[in-house]
Protein backbone atom coordinates (compact mmCIF):
# COMPACT_ATOMS: atom_id res chain seq x y z
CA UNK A 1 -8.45 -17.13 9.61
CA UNK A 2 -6.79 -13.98 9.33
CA UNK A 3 -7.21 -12.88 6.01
CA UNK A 4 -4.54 -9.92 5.50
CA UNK A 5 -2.61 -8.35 2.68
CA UNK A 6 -1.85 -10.98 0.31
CA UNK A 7 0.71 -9.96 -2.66
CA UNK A 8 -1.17 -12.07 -4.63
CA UNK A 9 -4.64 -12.44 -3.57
CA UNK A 10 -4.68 -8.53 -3.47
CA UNK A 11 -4.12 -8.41 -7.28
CA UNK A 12 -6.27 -11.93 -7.55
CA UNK A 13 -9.86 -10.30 -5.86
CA UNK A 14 -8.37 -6.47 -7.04
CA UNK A 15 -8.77 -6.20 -11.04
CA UNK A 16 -11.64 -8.27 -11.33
CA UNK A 17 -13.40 -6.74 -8.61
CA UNK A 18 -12.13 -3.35 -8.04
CA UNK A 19 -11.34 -3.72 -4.87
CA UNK A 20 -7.89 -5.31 -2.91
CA UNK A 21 -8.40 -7.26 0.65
CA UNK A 22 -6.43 -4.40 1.87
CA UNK A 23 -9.22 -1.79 0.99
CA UNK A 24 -11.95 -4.01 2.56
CA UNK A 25 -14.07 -1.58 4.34
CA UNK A 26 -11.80 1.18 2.73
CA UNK A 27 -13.98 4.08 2.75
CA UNK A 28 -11.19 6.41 4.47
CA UNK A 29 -11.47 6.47 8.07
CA UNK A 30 -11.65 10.07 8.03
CA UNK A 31 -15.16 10.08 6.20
CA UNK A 32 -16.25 7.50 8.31
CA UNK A 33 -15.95 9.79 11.48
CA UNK A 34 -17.30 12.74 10.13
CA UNK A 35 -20.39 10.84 8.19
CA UNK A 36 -21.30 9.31 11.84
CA UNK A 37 -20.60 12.47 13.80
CA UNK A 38 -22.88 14.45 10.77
CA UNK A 39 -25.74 11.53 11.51
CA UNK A 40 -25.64 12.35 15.15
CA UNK A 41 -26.13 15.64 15.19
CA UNK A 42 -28.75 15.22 12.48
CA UNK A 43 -30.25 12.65 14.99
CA UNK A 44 -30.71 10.30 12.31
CA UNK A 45 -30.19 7.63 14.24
CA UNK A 46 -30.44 4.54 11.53
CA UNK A 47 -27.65 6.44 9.19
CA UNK A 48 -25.12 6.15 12.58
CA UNK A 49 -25.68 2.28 13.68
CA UNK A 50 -25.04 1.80 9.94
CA UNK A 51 -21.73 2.55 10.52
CA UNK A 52 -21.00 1.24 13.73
CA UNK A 53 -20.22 -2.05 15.26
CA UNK A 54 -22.76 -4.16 16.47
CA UNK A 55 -22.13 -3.38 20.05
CA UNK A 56 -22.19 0.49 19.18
CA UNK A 57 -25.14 0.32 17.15
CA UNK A 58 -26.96 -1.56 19.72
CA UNK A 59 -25.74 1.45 22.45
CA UNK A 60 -26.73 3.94 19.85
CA UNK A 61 -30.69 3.80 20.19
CA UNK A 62 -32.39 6.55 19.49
CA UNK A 63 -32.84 7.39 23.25
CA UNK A 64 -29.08 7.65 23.97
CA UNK A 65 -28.49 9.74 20.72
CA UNK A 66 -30.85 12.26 22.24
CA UNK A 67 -29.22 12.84 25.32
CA UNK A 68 -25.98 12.90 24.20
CA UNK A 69 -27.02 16.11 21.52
CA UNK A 70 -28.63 17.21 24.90
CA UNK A 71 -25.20 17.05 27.01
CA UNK A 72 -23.54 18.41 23.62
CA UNK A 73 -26.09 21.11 22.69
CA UNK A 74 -25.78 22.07 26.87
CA UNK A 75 -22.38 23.47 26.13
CA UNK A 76 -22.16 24.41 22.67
CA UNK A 77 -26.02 26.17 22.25
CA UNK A 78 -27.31 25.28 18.41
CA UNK A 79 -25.38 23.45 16.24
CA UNK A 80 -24.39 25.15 13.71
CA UNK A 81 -21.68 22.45 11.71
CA UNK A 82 -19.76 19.59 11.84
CA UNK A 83 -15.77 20.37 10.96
CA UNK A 84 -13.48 18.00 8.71
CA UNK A 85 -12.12 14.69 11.12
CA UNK A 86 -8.24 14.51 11.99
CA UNK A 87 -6.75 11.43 12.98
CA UNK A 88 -5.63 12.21 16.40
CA UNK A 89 -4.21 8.60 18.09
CA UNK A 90 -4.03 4.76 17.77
CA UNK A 91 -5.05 2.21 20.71
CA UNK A 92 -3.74 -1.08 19.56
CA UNK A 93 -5.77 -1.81 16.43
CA UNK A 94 -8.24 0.82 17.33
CA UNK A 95 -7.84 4.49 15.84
CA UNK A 96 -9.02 7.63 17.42
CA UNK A 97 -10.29 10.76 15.20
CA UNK A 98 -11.49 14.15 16.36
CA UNK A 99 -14.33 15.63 14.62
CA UNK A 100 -15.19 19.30 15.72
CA UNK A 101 -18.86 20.38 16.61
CA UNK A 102 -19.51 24.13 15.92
CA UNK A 103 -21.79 25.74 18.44
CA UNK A 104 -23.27 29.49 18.71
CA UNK A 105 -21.49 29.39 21.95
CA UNK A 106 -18.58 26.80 21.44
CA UNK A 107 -16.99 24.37 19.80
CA UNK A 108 -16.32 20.66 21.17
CA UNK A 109 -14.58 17.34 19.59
CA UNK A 110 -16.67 14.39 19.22
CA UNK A 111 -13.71 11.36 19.26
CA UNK A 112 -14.90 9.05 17.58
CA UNK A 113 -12.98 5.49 18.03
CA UNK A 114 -12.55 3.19 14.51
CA UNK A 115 -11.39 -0.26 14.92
CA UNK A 116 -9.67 -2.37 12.13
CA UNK A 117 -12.58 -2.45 8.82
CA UNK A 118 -13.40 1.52 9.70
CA UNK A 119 -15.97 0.68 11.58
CA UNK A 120 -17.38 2.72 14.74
CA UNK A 121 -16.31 1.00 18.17
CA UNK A 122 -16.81 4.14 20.46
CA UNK A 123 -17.34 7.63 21.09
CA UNK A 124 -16.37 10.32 23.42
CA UNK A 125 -16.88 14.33 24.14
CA UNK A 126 -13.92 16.41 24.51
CA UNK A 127 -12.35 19.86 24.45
CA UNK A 128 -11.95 21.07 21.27
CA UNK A 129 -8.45 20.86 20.13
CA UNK A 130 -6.83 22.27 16.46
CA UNK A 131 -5.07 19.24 14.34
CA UNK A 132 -1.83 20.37 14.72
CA UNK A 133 -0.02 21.42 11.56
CA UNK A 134 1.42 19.01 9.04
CA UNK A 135 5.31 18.64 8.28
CA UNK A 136 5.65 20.61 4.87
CA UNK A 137 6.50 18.54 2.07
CA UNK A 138 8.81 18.85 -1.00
CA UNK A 139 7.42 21.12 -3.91
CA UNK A 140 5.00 19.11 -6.21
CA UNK A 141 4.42 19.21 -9.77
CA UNK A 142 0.91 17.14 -11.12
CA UNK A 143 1.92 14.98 -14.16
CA UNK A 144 -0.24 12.43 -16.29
CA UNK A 145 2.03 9.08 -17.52
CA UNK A 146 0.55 7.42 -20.72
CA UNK A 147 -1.31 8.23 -23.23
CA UNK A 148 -4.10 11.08 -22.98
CA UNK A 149 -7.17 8.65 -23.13
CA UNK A 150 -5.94 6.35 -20.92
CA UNK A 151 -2.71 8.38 -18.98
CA UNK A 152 -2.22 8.03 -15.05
CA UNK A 153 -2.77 11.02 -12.63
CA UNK A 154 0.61 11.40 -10.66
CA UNK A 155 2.89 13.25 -8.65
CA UNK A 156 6.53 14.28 -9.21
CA UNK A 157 8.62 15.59 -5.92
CA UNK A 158 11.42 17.75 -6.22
CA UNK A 159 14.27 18.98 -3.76
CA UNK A 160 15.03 22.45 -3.22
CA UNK A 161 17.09 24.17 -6.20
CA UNK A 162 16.71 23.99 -9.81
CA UNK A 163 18.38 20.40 -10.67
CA UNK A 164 18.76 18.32 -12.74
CA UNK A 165 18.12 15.53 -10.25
CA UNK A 166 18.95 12.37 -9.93
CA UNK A 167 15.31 10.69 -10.21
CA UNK A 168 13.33 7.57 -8.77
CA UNK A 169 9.94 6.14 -10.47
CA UNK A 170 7.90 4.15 -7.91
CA UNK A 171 6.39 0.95 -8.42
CA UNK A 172 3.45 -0.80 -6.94
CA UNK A 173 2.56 -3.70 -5.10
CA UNK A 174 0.19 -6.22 -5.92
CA UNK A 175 -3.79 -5.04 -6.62
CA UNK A 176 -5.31 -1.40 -7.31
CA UNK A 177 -3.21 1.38 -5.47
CA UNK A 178 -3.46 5.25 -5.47
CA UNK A 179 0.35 6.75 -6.04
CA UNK A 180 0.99 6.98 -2.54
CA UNK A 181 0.12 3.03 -1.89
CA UNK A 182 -2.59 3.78 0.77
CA UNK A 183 -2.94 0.55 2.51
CA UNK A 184 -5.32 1.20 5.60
CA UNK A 185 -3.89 4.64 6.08
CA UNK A 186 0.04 3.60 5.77
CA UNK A 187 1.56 5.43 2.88
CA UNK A 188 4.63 3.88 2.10
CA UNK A 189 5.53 5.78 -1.41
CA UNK A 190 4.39 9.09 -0.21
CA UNK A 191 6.99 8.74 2.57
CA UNK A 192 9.58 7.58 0.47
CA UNK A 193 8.93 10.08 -2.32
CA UNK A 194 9.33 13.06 0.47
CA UNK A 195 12.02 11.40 2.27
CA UNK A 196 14.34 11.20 -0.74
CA UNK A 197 13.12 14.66 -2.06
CA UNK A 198 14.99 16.29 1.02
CA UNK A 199 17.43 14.06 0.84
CA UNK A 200 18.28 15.00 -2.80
CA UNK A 201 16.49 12.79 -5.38
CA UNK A 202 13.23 13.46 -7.06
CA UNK A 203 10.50 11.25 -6.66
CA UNK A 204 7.56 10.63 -9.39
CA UNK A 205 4.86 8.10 -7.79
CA UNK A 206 1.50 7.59 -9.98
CA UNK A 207 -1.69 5.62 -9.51
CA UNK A 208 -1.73 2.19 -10.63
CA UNK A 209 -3.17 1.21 -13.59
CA UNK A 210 -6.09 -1.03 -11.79
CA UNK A 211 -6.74 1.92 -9.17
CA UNK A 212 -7.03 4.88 -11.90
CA UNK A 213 -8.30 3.13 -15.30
CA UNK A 214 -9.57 -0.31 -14.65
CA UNK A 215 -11.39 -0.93 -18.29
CA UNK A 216 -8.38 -0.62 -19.95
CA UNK A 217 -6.90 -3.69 -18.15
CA UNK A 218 -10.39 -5.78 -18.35
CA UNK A 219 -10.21 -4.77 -21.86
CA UNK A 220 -7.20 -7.53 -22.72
CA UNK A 221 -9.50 -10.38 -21.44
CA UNK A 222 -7.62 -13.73 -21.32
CA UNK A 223 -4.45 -11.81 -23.02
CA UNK A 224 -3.85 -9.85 -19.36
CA UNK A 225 -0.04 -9.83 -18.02
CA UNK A 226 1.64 -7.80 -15.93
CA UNK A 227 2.82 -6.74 -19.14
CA UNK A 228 -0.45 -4.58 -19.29
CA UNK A 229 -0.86 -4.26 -15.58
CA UNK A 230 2.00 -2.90 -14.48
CA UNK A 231 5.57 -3.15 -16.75
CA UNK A 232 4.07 -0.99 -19.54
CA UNK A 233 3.35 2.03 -17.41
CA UNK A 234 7.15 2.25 -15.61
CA UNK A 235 8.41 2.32 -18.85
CA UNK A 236 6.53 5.86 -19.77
CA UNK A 237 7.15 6.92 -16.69
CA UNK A 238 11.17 6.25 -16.87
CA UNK A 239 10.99 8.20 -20.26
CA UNK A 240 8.70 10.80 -18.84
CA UNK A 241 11.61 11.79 -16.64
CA UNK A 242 14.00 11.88 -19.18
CA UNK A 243 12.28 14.27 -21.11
CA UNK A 244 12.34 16.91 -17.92
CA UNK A 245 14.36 19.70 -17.08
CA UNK A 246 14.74 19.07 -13.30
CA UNK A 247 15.64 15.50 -14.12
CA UNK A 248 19.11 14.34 -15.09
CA UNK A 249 18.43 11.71 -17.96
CA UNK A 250 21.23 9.61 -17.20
CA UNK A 251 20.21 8.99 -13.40
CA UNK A 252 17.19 7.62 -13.65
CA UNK A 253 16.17 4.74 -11.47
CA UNK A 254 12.56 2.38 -10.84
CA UNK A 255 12.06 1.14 -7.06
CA UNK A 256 9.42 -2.05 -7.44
CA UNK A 257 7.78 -2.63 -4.29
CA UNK A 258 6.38 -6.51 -3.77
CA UNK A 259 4.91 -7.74 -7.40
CA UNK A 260 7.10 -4.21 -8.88
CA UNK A 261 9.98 -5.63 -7.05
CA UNK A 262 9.65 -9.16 -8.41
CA UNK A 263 9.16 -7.81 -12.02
CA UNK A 264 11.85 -5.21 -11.45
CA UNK A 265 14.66 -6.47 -13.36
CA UNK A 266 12.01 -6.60 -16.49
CA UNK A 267 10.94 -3.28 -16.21
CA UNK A 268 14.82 -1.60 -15.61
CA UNK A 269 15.30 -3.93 -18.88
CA UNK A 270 12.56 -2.30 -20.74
CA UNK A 271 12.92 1.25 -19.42
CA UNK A 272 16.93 0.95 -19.49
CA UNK A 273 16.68 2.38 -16.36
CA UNK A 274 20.16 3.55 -15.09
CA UNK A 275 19.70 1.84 -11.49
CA UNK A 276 16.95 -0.70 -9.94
CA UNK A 277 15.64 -1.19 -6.86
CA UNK A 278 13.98 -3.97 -5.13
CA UNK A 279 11.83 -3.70 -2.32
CA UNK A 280 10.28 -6.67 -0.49
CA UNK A 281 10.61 -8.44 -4.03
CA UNK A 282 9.00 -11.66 -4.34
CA UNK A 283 11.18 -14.30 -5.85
CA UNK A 284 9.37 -17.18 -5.99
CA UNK A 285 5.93 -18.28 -8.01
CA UNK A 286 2.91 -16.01 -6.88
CA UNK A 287 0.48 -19.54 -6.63
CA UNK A 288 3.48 -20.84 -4.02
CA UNK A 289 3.20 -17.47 -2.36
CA UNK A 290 -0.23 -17.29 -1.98
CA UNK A 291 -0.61 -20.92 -0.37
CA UNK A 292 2.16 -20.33 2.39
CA UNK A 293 0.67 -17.12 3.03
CA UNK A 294 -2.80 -18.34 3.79
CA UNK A 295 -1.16 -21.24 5.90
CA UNK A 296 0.78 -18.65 7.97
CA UNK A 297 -2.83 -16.69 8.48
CA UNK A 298 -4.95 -19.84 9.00
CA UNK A 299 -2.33 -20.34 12.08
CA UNK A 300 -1.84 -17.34 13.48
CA UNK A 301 -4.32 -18.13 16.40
CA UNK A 302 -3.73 -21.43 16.38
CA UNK A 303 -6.84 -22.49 15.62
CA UNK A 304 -8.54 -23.94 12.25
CA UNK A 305 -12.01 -24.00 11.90
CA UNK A 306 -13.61 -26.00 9.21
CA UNK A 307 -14.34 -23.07 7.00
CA UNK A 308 -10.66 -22.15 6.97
CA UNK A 309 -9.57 -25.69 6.11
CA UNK A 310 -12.49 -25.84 3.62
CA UNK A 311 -10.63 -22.20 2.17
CA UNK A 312 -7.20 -23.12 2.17
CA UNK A 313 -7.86 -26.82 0.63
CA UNK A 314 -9.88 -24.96 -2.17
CA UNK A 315 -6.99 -22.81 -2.77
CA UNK A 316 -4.72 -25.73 -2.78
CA UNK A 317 -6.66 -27.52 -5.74
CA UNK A 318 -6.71 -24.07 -7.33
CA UNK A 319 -2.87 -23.70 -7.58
CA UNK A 320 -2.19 -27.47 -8.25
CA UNK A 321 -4.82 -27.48 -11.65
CA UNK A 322 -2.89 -24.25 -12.34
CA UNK A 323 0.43 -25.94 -12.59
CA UNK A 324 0.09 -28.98 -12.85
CA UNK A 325 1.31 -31.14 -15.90
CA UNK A 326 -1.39 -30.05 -18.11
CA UNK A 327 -2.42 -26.47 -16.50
CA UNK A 328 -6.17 -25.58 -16.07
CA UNK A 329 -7.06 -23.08 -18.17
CA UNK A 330 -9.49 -19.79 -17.73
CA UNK A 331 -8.96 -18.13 -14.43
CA UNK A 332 -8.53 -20.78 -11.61
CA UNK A 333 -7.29 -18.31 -9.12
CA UNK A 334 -9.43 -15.17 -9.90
CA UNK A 335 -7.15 -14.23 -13.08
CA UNK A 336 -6.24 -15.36 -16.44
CA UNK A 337 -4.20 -18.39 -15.96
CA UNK A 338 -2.05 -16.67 -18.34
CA UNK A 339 -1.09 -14.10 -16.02
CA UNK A 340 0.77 -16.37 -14.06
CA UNK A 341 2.03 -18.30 -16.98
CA UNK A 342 3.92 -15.04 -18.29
CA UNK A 343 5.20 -14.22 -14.70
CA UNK A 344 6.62 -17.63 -13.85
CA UNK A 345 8.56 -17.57 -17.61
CA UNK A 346 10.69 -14.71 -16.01
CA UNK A 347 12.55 -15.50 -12.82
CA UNK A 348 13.49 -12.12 -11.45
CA UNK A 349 17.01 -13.20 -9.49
CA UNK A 350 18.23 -14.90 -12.36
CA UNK A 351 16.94 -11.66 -14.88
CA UNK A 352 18.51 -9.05 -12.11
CA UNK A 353 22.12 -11.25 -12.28
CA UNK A 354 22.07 -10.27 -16.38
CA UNK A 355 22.17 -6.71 -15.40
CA UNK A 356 24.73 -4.19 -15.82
CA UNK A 357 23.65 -1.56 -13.48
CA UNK A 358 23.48 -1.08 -9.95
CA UNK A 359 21.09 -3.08 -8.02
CA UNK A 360 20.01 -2.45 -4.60
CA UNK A 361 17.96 -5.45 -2.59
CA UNK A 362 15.78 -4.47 0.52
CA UNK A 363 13.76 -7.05 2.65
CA UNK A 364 12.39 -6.75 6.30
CA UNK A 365 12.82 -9.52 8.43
CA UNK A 366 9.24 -9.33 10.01
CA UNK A 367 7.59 -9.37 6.24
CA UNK A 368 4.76 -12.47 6.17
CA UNK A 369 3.99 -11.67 2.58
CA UNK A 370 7.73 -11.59 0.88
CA UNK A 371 10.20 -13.55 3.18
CA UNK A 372 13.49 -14.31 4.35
CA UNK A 373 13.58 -17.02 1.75
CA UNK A 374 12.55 -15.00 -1.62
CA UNK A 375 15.40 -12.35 0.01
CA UNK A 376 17.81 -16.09 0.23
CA UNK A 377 16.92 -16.17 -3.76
CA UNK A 378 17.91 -12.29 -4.51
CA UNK A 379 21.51 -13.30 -2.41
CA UNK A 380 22.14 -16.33 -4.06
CA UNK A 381 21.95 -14.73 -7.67
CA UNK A 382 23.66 -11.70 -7.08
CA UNK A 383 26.33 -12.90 -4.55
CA UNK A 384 29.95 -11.26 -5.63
CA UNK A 385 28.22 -8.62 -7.65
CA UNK A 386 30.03 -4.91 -7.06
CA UNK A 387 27.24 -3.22 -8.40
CA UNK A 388 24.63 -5.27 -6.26
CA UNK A 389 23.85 -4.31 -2.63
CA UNK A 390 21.16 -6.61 -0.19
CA UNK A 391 20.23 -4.98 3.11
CA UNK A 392 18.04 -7.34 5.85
CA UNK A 393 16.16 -5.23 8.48
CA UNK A 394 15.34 -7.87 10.54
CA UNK A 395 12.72 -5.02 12.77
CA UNK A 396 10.75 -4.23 9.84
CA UNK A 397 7.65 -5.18 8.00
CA UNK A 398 6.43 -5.81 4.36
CA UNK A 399 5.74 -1.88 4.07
CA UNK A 400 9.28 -1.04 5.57
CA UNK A 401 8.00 -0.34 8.94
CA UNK A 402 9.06 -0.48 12.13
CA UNK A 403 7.78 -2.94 14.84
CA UNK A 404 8.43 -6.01 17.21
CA UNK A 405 6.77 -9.56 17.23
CA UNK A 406 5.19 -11.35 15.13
CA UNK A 407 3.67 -10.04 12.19
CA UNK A 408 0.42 -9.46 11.16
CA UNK A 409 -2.22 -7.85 9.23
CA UNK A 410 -3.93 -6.03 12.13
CA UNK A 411 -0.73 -4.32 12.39
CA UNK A 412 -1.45 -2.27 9.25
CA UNK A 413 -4.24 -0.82 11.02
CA UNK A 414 -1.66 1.08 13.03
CA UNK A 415 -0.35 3.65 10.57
CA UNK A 416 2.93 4.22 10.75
CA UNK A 417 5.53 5.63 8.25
CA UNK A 418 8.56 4.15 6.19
CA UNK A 419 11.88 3.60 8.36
CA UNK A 420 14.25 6.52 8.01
CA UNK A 421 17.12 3.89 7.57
CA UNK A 422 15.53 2.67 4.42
CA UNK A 423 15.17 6.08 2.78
CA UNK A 424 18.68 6.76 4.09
CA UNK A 425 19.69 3.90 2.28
CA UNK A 426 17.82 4.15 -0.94
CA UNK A 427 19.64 8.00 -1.23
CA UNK A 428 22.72 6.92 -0.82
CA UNK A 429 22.17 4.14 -2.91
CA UNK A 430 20.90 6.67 -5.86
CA UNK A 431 23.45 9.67 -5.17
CA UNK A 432 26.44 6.92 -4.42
CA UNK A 433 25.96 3.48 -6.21
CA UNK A 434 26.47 0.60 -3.60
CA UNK A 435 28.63 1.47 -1.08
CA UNK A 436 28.39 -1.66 1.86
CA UNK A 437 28.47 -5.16 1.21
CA UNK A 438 25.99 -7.18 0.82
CA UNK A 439 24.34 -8.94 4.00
């Protein structure tokens, strides 16, 4: 089994635990690289096969440590440090980093290859090289949305000139997510937030709730909703931005990614946002979701072993006591059962056809966790709607990324940014209401 980013298990293992399936091994690669490279040069041999697969830490004995600091130490005299790791490449799932090792005489890169769960797969000597400079991104302004004991560090991006701006308040996926949605180095609201800052329209993205402040959602117990999780904090934010300068107060729009976009039409109710925006939207029950997902995972190599049948029957029962004719209560499926009992009270197409603002619908065609047929659900409700606009990219994935094949969740080890088409779209969806027909 195959065990990727589910929209639902992420937010399933992610309150209670801390910790979504997509941050499984999620100390950032770039630590990883460095911490190793630091334990080589240390020689402390036990701290680097820590970190490393089992076929590096069985090549990493303490013999083979000490003659590669001799080939190292041969060209760069003492060591003197060990520089900050830049992510220089990707080899299929495999990622390549270059950590600089400062010499009396020289300087050299270790590379130092990551595979998949950031773990070490291989390592290499060569010429040092500087990371090349970063694009420069949109001016920044730190803001806190909520309250001051429990408010959320984020981000607002502005475009060049004084404003007021048309405005867009991000929204996350499923499970605990820093503002920028870092999923296994794939920032999806980073890239839209400076996208549509040059293009025009400021941008304020925020950590989630379960990322930034975790007791404060534990705290409702059995009571939890996405109420708590996730509606109640777009709303400040929407009135955050009306309460700016640089913002104009009567163009101010929320973009729900995944579980945002499925709850979307609730939250542009609440927040009386002035436009909404779905991304990859789930449309259907998250217990559904999460049972077709793990079927398309268990098959993706054709092969079921009797742990993953064991799995996927377990989470079978699971969903069926939760809605069955006289649904299990407690937390069947990781959560209160009541968390799914307030989402499946509000069906999102049906909320987002009672809307009088525009709407704009965006699915990828290669997305395993929100598909073709939750995107069939958005159509259906808002077909022969002026203000409603539905765009299929049939080449992208769940995060709005590029790629061919089948999908998968080693392709998110593969950074790799948000489509220009889709930012292209969401700006002139913002500056110009919905301008194509639906598709």
């Amino acid at each position: 089994m195959r065990m990727g980013l589910g929209i639902a298990g992420a937010f399933i293992i992610g309150v209670l635990a801390g910790l979504a399936p997509a941050q499984v091994g999620a100390a950032e690669p770039e630590a990883v690289a460095r911490s190793f490279s630091e334990a080589l040069v240390k020689s402390d041999g036990a701290a680097a096969r820590a970190m490393g697969t089992s076929q590096m830490s069985e090549a990493m004995n303490d013999a083979s440590i000490g003659q590669l600091l001799g080939a190292v130490t041969a060209q760069t005299g003492a060591i003197k440090s060990v520089g900050a790791a830049w992510h220089d490449d990707n080899v299929g799932v495999y990622r390549r980093y270059r950590v600089p090792v400062v010499g009396e005489l020289t300087t050299i890169d270790f590379q130092v290859v990551l595979d998949a769960d950031a773990r070490v797969a291989g390592l290499g000597l060569l010429p040092h090289a500087p990371e090349p400079a970063a694009a420069a991104g949109p001016r920044e302004i730190e803001v806190s949305v909520g309250p001051a004991d429990s408010a959320l560090p984020g981000t607002l991006s502005l475009p060049d000139g004084d404003g007021p701006f048309p405005a867009v308040v991000l929204v996350h996926g499923s499970g605990p997510s820093d503002r920028d949605e870092n999923i296994m180095g794939n920032r999806p609201f980073r890239d839209i937030a400076h996208g549509l800052a040059a293009r025009g329209v400021a941008v304020l993205r925020y950590d989630k709730r379960s990322y930034a402040n975790l007791p404060s959602l534990t705290a409702h117990g059995a009571a939890l909703t996405v109420q708590h999780e996730t509606i109640d904090d777009a709303v400040v934010a929407v009135a955050l931005l009306r309460n700016r300068a640089e913002i104009d107060p009567a163009r101010v729009f929320v973009l729900g990614h995944s579980l945002g976009g499925m709850v979307g039409p609730r939250l542009a109710t609440e927040a009386k946002a002035d436009g909404v925006i779905i991304m990859a939207g789930a449309a259907r029950p998250l217990p559904e979701i999460m049972v077709e997902q793990t079927e398309y995972l268990v098959a993706l190599d054709d092969t079921v072993t009797a742990e993953e049948a064991a799995h996927l029957a377990q989470l079978k029962a699971a969903v069926a006591a939760l809605r069955g004719p006289e649904p299990a209560v407690g937390d069947p499926l990781g959560v209160p059962s009541g968390y799914f009992a307030d989402l499946e009270a509000h069906d999102g197409p049906t909320e987002a056809a009672a809307l009088d603002i525009p709407i704009l619908v965006l699915q990828g065609g290669r997305d395993y966790q929100v598909t073709k047929v939750d995107f069939a659900r958005w159509q259906a409700a808002l077909e022969g709607r002026p203000q409603a606009c539905l765009k299929l990219y049939e080449n992208l994935d769940h995060l709005m990324r590029a790629g061919e094949g089948r999908a998968t969740p080693e392709d998110y080890a593969t950074p790799r940014p948000v489509a220009p088409v889709v930012i292209d779209d969401i700006a002139g969806f913002v500056l110009g209401g919905c301008r194509s027909p639906s598709n």
